[in-house]
Protein backbone atom coordinates (compact mmCIF):
# COMPACT_ATOMS: atom_id res chain seq x y z
CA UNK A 1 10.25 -8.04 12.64
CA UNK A 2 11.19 -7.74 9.18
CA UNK A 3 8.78 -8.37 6.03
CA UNK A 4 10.21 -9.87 3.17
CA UNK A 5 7.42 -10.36 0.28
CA UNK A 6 7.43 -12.57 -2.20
CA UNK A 7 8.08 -12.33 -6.26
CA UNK A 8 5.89 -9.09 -7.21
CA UNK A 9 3.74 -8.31 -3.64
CA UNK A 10 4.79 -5.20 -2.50
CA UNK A 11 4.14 -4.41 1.50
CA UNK A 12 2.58 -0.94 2.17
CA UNK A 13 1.38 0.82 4.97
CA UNK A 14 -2.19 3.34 4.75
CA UNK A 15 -1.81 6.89 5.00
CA UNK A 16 -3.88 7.66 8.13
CA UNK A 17 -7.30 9.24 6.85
CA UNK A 18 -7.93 13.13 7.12
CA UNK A 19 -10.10 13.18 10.37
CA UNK A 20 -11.77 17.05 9.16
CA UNK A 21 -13.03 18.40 6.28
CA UNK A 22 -11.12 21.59 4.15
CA UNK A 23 -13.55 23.38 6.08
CA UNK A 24 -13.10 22.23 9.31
CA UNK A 25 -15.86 19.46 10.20
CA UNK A 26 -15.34 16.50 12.13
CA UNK A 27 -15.87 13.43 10.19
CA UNK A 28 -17.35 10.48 12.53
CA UNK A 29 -15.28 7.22 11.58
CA UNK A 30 -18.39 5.66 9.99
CA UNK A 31 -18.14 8.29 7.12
CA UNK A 32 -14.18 7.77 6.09
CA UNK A 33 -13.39 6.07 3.05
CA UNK A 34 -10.41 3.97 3.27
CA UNK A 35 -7.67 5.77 2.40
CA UNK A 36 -5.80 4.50 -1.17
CA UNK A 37 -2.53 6.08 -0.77
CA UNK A 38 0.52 3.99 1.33
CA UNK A 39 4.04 4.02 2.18
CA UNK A 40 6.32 1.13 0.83
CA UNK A 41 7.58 -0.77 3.41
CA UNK A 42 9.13 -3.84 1.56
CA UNK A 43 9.01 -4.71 -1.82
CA UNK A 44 9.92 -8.48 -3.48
CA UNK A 45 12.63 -9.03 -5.60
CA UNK A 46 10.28 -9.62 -8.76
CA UNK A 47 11.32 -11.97 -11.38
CA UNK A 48 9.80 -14.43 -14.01
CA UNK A 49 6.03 -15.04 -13.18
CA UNK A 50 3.43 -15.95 -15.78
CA UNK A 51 6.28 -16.57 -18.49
CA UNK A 52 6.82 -12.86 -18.24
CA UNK A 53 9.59 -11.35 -16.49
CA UNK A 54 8.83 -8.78 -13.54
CA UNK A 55 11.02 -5.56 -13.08
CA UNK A 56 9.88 -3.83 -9.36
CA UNK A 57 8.91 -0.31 -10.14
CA UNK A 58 9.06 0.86 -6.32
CA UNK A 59 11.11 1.10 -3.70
CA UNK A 60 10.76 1.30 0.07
CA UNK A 61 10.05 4.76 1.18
CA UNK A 62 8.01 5.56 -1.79
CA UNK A 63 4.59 6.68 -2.19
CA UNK A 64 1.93 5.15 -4.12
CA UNK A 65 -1.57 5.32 -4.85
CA UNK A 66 -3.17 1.75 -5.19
CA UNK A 67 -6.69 0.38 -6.55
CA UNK A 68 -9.37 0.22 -3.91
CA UNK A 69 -10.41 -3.20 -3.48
CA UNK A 70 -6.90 -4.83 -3.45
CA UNK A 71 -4.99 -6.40 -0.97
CA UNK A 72 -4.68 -8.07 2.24
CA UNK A 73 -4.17 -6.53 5.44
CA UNK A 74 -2.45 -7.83 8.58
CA UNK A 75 -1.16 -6.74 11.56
CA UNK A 76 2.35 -7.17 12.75
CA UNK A 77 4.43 -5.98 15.83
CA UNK A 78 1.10 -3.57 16.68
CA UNK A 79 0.84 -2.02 12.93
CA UNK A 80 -1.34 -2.76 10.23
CA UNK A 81 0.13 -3.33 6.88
CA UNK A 82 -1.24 -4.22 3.46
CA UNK A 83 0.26 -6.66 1.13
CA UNK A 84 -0.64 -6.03 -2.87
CA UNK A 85 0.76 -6.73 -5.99
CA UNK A 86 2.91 -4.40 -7.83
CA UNK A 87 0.36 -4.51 -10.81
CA UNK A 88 -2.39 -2.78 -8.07
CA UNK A 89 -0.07 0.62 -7.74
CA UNK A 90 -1.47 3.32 -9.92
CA UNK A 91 0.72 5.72 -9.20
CA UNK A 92 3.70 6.83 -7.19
CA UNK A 93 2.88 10.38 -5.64
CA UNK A 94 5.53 12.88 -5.09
């Protein structure tokens, strides 16, 4: 199924989590922090919102790093994908 978003969301999926420390210890699940940097998946076209118009920044296939407490996950076709705004990226990583 293809994700369109809408104005300035931006559809990303999380990096998976490291599962071992540098040093090579097993971290239960409990103990992992969710992860903050995604793939783009989709991105919106942008445009006027607030009176100000929106240029998108990304593009699918990039990857950003994205505030912590943003977004709204859902699953579709068995993955789980994350839906923020393009003002929550902090970063795209290279």
């Amino acid at each position: 199924m293809k994700i369109t978003p809408l104005f300035d969301k931006v559809v990303v999926e999380v990096c998976e989590a490291e599962e071992t420390t540098k040093s090579g210890f097993i971290l239960p699940s409990a103990s992992k922090e969710k992860q903050q940097i995604a793939d783009v998946i989709s991105v919106g076209p942008g445009g006027i919102i607030d009176g100000k118009e929106i240029v998108m920044q990304v593009k699918p296939g990039d990857k950003v790093l994205f505030a912590k407490y943003t977004g709204t996950e859902f699953k579709i076709d068995g993955k789980t994908l994350t839906i923020i705004r393009q003002s929550d990226i902090l970063a795209i990583v290279e």
